[in-house]
PDB file of N, CA and C in Angstrom:
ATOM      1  N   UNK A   1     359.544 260.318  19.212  1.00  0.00           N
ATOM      2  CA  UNK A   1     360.704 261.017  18.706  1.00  0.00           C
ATOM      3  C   UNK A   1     360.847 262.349  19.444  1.00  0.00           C
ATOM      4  N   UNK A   2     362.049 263.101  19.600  1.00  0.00           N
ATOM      5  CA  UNK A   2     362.144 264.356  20.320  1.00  0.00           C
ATOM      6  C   UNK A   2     362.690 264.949  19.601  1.00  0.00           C
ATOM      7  N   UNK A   3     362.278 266.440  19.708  1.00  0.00           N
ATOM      8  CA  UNK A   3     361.939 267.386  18.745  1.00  0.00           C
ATOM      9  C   UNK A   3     362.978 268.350  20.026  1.00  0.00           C
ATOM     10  N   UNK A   4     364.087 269.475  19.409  1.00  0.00           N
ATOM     11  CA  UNK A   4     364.079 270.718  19.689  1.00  0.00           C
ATOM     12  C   UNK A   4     362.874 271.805  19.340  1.00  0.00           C
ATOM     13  N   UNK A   5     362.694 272.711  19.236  1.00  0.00           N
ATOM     14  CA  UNK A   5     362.154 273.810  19.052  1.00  0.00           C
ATOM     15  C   UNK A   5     362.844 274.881  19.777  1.00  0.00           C
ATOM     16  N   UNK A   6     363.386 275.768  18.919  1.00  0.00           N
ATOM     17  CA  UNK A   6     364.497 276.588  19.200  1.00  0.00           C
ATOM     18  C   UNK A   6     363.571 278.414  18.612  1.00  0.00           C
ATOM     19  N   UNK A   7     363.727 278.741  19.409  1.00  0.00           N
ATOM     20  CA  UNK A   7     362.781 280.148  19.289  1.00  0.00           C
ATOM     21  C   UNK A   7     363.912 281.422  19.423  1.00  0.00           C
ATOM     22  N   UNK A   8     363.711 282.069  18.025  1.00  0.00           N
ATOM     23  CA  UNK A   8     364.823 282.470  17.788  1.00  0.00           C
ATOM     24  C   UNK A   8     364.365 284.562  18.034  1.00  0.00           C
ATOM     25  N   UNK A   9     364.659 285.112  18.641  1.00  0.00           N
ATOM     26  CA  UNK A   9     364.738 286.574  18.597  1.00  0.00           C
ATOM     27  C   UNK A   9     365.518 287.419  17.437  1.00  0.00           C
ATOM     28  N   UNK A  10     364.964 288.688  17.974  1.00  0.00           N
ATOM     29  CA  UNK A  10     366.111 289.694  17.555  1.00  0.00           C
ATOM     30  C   UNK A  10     365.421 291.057  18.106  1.00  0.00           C
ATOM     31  N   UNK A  11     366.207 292.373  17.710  1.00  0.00           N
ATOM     32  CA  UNK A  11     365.904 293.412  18.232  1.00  0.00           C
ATOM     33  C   UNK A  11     364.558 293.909  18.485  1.00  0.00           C
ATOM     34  N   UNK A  12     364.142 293.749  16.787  1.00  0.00           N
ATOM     35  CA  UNK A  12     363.112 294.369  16.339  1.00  0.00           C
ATOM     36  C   UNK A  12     361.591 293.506  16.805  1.00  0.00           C
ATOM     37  N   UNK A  13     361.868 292.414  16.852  1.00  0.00           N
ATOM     38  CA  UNK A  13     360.773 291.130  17.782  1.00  0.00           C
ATOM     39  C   UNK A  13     360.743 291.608  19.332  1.00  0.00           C
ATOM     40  N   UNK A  14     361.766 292.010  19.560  1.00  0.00           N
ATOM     41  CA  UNK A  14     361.348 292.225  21.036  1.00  0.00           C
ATOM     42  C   UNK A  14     360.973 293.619  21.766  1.00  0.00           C
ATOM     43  N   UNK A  15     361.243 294.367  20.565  1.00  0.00           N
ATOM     44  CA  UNK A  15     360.408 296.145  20.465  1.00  0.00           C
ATOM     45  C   UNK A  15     358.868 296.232  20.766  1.00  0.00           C
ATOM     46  N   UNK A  16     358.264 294.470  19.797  1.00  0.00           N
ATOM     47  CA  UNK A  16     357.133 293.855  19.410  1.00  0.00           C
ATOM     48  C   UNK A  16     356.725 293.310  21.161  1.00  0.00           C
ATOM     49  N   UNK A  17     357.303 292.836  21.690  1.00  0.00           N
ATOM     50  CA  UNK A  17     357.070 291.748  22.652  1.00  0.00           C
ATOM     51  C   UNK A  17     356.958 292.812  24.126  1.00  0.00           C
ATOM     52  N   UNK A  18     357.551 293.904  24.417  1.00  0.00           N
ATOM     53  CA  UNK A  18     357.550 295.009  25.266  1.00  0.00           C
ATOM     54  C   UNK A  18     356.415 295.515  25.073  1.00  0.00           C
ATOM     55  N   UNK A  19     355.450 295.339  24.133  1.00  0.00           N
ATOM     56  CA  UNK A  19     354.419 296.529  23.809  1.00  0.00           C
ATOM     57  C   UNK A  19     353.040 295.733  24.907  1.00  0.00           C
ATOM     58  N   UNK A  20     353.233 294.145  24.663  1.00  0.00           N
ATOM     59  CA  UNK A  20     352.408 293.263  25.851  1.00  0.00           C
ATOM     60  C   UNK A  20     353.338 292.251  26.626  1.00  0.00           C
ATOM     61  N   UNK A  21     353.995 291.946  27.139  1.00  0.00           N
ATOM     62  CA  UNK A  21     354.738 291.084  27.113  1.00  0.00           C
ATOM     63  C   UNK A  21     354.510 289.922  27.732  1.00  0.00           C
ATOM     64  N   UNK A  22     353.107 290.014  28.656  1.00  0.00           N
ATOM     65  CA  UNK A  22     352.081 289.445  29.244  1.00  0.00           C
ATOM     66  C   UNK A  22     351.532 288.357  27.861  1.00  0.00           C
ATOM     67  N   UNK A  23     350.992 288.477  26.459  1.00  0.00           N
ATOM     68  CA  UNK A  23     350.869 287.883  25.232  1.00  0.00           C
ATOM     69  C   UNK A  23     351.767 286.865  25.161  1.00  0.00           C
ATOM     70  N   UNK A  24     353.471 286.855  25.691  1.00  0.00           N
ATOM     71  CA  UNK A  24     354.013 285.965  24.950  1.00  0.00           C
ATOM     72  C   UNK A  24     354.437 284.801  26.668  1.00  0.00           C
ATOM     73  N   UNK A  25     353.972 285.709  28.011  1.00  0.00           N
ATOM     74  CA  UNK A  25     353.885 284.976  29.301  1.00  0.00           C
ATOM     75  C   UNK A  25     353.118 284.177  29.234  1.00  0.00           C
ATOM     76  N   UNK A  26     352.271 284.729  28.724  1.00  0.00           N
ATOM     77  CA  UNK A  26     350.478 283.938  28.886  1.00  0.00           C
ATOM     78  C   UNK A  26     350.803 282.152  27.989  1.00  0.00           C
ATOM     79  N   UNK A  27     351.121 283.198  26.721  1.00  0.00           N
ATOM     80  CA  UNK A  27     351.468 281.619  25.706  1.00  0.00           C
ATOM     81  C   UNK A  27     352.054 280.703  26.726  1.00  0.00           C
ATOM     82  N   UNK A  28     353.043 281.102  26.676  1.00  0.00           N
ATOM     83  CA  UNK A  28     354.553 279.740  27.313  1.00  0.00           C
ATOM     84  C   UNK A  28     353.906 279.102  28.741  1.00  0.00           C
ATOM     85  N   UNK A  29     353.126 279.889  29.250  1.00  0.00           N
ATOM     86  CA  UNK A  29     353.045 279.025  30.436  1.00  0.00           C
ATOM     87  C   UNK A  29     351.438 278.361  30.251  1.00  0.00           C
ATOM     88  N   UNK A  30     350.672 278.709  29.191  1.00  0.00           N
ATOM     89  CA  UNK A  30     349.688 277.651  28.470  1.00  0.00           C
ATOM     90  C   UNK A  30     350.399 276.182  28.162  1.00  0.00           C
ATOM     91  N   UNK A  31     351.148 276.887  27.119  1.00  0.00           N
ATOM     92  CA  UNK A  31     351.859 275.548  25.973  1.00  0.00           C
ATOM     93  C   UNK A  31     352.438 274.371  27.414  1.00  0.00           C
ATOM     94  N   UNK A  32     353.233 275.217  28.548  1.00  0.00           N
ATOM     95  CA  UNK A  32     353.922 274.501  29.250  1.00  0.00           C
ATOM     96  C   UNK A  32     352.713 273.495  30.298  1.00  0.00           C
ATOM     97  N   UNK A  33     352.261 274.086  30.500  1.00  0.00           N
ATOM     98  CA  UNK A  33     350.878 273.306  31.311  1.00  0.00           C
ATOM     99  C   UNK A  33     350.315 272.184  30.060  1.00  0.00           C
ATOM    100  N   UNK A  34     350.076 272.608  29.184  1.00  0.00           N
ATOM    101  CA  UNK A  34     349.517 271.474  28.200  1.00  0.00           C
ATOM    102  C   UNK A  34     350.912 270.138  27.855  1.00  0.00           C
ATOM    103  N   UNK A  35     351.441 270.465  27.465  1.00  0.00           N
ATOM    104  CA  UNK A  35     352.866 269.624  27.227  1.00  0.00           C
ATOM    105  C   UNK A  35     352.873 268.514  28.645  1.00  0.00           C
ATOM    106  N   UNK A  36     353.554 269.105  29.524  1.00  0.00           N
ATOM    107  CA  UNK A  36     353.343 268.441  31.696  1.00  0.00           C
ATOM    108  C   UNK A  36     352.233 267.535  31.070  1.00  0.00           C
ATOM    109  N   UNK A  37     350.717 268.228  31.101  1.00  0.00           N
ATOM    110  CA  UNK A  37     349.509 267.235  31.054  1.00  0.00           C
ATOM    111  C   UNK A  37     349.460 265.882  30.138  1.00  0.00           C
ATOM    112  N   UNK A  38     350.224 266.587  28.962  1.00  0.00           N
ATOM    113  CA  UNK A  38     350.089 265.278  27.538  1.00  0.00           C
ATOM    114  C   UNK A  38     351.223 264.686  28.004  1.00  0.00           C
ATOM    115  N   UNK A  39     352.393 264.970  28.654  1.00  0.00           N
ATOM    116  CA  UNK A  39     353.816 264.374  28.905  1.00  0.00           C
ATOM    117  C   UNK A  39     354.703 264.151  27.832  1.00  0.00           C
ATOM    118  N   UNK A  40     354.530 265.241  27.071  1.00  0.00           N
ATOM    119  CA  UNK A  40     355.522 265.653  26.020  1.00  0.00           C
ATOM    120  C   UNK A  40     356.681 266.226  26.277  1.00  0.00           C
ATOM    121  N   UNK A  41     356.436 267.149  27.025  1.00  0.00           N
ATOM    122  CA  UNK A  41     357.899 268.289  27.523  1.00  0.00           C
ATOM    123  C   UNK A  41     359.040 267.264  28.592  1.00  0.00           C
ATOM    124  N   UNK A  42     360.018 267.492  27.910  1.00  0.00           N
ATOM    125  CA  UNK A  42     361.174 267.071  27.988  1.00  0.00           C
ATOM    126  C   UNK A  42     361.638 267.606  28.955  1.00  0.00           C
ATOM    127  N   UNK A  43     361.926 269.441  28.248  1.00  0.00           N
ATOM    128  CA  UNK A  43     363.080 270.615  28.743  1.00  0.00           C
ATOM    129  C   UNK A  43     362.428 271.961  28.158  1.00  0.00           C
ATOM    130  N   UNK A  44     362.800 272.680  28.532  1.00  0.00           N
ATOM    131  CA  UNK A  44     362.747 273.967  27.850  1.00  0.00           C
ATOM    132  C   UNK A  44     362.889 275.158  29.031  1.00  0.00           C
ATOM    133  N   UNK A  45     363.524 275.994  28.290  1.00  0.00           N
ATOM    134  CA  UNK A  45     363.736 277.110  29.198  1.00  0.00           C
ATOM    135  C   UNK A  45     363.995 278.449  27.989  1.00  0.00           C
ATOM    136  N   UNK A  46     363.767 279.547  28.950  1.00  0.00           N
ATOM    137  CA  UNK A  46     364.489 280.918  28.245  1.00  0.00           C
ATOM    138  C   UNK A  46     366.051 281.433  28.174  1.00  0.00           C
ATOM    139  N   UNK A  47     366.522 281.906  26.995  1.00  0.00           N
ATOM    140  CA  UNK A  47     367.856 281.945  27.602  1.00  0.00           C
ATOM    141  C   UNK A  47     367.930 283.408  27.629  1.00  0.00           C
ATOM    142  N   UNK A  48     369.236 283.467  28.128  1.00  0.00           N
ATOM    143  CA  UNK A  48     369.506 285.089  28.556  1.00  0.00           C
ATOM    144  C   UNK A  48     370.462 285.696  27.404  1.00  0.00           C
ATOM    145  N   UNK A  49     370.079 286.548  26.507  1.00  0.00           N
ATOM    146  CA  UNK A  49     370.561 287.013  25.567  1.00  0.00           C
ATOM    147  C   UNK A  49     372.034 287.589  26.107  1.00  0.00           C
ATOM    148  N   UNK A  50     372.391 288.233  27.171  1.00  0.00           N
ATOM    149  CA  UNK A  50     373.106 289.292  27.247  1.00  0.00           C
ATOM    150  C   UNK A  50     374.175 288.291  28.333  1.00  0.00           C
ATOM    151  N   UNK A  51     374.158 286.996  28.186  1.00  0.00           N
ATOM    152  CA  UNK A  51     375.041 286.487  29.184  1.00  0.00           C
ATOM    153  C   UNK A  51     375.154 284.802  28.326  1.00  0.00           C
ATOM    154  N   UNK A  52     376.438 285.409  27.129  1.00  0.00           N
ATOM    155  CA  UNK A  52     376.535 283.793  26.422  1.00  0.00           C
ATOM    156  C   UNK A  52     378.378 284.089  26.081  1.00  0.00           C
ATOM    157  N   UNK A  53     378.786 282.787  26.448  1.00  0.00           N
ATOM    158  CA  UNK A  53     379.799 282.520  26.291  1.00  0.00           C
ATOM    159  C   UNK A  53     380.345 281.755  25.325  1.00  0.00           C
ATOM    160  N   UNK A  54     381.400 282.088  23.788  1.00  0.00           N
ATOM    161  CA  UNK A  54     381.693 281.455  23.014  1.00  0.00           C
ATOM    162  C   UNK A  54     382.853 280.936  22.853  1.00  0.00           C
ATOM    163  N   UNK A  55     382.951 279.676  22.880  1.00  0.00           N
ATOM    164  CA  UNK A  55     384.618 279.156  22.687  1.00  0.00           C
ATOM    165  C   UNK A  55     385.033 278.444  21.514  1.00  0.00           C
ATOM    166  N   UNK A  56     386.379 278.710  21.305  1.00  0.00           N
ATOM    167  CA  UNK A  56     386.717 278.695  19.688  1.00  0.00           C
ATOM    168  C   UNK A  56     388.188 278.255  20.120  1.00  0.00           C
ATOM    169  N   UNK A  57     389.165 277.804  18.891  1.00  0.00           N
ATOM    170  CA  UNK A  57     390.322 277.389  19.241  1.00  0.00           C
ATOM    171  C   UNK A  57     391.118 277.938  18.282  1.00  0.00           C
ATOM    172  N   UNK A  58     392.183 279.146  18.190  1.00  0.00           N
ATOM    173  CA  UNK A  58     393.149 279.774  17.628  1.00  0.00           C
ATOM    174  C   UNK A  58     394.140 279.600  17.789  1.00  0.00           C
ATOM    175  N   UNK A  59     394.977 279.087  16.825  1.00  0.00           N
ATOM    176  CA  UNK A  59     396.397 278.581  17.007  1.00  0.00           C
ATOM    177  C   UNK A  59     396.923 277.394  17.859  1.00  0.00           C
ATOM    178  N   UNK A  60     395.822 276.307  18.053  1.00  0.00           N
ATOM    179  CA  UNK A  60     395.903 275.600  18.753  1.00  0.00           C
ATOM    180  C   UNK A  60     395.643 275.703  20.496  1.00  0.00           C
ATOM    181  N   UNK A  61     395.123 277.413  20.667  1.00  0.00           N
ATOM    182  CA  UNK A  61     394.680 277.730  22.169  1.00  0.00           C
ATOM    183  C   UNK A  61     393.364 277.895  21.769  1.00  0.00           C
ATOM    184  N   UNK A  62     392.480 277.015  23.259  1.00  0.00           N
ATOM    185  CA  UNK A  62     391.115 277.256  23.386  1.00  0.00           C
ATOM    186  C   UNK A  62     390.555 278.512  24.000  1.00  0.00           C
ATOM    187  N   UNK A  63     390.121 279.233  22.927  1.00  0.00           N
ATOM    188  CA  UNK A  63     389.838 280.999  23.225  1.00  0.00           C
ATOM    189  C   UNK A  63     387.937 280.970  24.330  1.00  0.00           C
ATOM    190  N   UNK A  64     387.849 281.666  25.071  1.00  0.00           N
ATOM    191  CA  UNK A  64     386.578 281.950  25.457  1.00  0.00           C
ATOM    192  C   UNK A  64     386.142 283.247  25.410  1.00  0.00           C
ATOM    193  N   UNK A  65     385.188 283.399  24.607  1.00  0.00           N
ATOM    194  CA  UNK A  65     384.642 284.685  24.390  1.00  0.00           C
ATOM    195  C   UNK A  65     382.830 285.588  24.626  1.00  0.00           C
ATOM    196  N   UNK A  66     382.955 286.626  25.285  1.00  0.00           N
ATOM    197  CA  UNK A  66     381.833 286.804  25.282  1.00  0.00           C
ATOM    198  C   UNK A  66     381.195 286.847  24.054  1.00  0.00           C
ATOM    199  N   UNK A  67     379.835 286.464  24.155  1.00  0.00           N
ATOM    200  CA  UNK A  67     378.966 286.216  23.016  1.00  0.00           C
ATOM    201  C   UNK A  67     378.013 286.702  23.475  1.00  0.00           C
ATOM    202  N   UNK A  68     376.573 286.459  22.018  1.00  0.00           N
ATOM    203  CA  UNK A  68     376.667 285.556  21.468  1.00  0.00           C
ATOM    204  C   UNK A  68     377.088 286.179  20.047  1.00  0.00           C
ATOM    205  N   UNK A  69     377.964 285.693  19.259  1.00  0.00           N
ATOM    206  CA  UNK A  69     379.132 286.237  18.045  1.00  0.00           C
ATOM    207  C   UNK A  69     378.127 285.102  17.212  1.00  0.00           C
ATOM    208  N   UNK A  70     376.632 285.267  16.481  1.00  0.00           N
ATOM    209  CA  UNK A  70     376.252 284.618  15.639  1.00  0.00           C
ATOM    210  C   UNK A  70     375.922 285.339  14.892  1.00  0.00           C
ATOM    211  N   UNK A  71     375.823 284.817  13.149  1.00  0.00           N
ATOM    212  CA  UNK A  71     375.861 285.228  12.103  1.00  0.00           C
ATOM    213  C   UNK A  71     374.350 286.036  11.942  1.00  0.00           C
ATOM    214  N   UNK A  72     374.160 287.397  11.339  1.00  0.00           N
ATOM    215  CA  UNK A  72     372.951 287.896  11.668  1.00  0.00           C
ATOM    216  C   UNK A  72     372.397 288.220  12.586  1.00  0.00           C
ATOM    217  N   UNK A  73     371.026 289.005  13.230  1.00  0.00           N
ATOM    218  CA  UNK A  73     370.678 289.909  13.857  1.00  0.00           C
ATOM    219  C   UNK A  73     369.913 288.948  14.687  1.00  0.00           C
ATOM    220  N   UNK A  74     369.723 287.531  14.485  1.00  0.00           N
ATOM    221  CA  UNK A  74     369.403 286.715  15.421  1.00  0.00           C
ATOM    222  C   UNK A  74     369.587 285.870  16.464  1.00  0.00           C
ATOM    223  N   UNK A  75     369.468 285.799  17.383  1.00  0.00           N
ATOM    224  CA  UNK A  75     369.816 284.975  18.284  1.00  0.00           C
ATOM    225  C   UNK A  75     368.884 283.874  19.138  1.00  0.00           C
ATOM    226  N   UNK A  76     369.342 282.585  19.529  1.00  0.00           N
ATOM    227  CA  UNK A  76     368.383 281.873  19.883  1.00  0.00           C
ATOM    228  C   UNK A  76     367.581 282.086  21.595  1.00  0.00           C
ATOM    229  N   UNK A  77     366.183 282.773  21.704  1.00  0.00           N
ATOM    230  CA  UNK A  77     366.076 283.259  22.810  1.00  0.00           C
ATOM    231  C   UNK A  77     365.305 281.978  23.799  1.00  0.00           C
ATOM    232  N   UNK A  78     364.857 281.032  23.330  1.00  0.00           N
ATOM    233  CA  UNK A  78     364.670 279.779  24.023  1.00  0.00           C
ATOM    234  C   UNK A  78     364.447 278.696  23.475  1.00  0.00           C
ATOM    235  N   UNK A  79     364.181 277.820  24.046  1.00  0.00           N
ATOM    236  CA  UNK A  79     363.649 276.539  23.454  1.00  0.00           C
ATOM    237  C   UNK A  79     362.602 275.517  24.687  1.00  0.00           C
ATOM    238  N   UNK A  80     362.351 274.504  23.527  1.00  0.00           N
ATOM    239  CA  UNK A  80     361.733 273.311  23.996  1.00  0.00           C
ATOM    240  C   UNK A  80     362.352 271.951  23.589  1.00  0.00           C
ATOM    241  N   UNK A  81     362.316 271.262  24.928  1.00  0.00           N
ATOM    242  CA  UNK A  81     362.541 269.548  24.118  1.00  0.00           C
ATOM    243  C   UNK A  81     361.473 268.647  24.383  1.00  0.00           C
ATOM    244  N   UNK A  82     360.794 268.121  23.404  1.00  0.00           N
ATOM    245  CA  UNK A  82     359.697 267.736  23.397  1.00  0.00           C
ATOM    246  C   UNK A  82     360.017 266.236  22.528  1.00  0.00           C
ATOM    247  N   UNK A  83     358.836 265.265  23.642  1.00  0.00           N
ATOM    248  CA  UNK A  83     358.824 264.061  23.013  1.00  0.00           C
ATOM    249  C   UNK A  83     357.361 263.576  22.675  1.00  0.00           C
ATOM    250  N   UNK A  84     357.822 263.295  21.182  1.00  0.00           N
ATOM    251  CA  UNK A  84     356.236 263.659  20.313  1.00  0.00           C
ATOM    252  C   UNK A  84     356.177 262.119  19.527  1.00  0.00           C
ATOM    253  N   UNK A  85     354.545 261.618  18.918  1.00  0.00           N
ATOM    254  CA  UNK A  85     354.947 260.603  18.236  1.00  0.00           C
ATOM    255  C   UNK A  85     355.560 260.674  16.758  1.00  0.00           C
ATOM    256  N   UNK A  86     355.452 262.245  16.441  1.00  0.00           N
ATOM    257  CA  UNK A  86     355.316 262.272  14.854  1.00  0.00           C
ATOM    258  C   UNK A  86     355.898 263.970  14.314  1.00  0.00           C
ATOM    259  N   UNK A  87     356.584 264.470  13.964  1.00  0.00           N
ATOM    260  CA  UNK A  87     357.059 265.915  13.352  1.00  0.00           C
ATOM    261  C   UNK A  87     355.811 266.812  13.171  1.00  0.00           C
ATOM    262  N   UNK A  88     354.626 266.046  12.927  1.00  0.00           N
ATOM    263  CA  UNK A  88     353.165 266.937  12.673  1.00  0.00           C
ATOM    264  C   UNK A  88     353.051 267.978  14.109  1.00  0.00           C
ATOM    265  N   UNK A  89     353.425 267.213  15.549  1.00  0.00           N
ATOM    266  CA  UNK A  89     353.091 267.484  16.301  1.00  0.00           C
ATOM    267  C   UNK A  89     354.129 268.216  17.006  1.00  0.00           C
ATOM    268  N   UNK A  90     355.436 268.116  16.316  1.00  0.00           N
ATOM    269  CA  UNK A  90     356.095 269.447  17.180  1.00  0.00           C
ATOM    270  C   UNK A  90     356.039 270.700  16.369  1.00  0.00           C
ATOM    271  N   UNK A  91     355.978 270.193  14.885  1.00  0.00           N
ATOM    272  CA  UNK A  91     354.757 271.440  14.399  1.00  0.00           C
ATOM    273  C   UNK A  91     353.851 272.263  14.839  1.00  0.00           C
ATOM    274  N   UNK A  92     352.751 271.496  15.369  1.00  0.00           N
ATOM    275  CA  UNK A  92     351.484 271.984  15.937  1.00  0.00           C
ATOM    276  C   UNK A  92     352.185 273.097  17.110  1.00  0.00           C
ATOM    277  N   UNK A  93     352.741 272.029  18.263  1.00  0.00           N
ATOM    278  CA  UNK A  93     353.458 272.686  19.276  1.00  0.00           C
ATOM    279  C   UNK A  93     354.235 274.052  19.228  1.00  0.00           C
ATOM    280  N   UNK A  94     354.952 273.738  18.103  1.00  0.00           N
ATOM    281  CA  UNK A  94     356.089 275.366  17.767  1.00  0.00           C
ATOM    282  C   UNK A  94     354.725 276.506  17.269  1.00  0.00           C
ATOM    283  N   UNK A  95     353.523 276.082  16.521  1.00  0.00           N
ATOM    284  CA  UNK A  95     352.618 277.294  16.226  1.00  0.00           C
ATOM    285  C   UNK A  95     352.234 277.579  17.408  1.00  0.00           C
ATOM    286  N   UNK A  96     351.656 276.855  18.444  1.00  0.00           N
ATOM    287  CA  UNK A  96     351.297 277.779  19.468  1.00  0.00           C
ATOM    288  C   UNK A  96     352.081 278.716  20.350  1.00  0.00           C
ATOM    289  N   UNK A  97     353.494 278.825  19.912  1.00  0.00           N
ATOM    290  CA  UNK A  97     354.502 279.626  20.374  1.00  0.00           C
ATOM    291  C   UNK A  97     353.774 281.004  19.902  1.00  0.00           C
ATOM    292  N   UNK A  98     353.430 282.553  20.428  1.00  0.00           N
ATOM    293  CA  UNK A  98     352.974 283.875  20.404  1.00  0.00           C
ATOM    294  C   UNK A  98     354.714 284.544  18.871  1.00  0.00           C
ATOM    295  N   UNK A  99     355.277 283.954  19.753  1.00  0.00           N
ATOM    296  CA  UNK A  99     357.096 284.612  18.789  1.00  0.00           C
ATOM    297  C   UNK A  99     357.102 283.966  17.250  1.00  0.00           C
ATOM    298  N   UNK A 100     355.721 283.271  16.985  1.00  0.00           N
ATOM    299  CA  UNK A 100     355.824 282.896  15.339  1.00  0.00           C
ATOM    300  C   UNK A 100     355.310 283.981  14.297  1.00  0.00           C
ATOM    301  N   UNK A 101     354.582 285.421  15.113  1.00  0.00           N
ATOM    302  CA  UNK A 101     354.193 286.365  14.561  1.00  0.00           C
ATOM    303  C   UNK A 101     355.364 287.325  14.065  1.00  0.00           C
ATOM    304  N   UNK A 102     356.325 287.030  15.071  1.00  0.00           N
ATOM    305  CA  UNK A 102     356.824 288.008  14.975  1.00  0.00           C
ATOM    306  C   UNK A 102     358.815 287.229  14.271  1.00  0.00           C
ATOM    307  N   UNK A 103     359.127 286.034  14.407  1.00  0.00           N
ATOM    308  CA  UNK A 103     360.515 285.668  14.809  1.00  0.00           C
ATOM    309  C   UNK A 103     360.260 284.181  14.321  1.00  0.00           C
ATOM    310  N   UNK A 104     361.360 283.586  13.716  1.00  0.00           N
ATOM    311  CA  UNK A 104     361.531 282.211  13.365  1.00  0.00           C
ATOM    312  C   UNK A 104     361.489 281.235  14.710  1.00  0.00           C
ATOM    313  N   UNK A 105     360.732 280.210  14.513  1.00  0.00           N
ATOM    314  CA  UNK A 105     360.936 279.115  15.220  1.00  0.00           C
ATOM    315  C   UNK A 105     361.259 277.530  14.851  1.00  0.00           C
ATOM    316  N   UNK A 106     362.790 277.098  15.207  1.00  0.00           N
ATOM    317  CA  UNK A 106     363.309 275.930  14.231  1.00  0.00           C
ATOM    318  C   UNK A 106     363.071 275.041  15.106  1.00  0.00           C
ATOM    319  N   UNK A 107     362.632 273.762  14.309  1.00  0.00           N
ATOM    320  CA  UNK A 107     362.402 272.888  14.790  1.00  0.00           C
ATOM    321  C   UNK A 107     363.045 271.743  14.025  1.00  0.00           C
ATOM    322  N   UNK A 108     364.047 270.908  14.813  1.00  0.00           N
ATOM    323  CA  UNK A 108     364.856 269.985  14.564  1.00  0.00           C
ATOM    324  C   UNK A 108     364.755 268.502  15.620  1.00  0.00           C
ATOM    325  N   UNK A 109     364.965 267.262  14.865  1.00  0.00           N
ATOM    326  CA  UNK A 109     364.580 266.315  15.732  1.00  0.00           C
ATOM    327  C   UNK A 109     366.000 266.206  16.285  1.00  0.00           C
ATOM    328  N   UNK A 110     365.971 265.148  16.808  1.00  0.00           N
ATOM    329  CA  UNK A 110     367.799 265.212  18.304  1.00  0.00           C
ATOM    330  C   UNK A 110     368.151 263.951  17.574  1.00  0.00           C
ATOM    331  N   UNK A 111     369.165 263.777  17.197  1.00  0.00           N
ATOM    332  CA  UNK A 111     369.587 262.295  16.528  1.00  0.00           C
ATOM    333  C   UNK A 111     369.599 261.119  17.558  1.00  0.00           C
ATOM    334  N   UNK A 112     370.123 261.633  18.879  1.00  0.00           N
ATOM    335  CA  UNK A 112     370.134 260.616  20.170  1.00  0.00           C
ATOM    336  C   UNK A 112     369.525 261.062  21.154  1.00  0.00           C
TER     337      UNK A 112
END
């Protein structure tokens, strides 16, 4: 089954993450070497907070807007797509993310 894992920021997490930021390098490119080896990892990448584009449709015109215009002080700062046999294990996977100390990490399976 494949699992998102969506690793979610905000201001005050990344005040946290500047202080080593080497702590949360170190993680991701562990987790990512282990994942390759087991042949779990799908996808995953970081996204760029300060360069998101939102489109919406007003009055019947499709609007494009800089973003990201989401509800609350959070935003999604990366993810993983991971193919796992069982939810236990993209569990396991999302704890060894360093950003669970500090920031939510959702984990949702992909319907297709």
């Amino acid at each position: 089954m494949r699992y998102m894992i969506l690793i979610s920021t905000d201001a005050d997490a990344a005040k946290q993450w500047d202080e080593d930021p080497t702590v949360f390098d170190d993680a991701h490119r562990r987790l990512s070497i282990e994942l390759q080896r087991t042949g779990e990892l799908v996808d995953g990448n970081e996204l760029d907070p300060d360069d998101a584009t939102v489109i919406g449709t007003h009055r019947g015109q499709v609007l494009s807007m800089r973003g990201p215009f989401t509800e609350g002080v959070e935003v999604v700062g990366g993810y993983y797509v991971v193919d796992v046999a069982a939810q236990e294990r993209a569990v396991e996977i999302a704890g060894m993310l360093a950003e669970t100390r500090f920031s939510p990490v959702e984990i949702r399976r992909l319907m297709h």
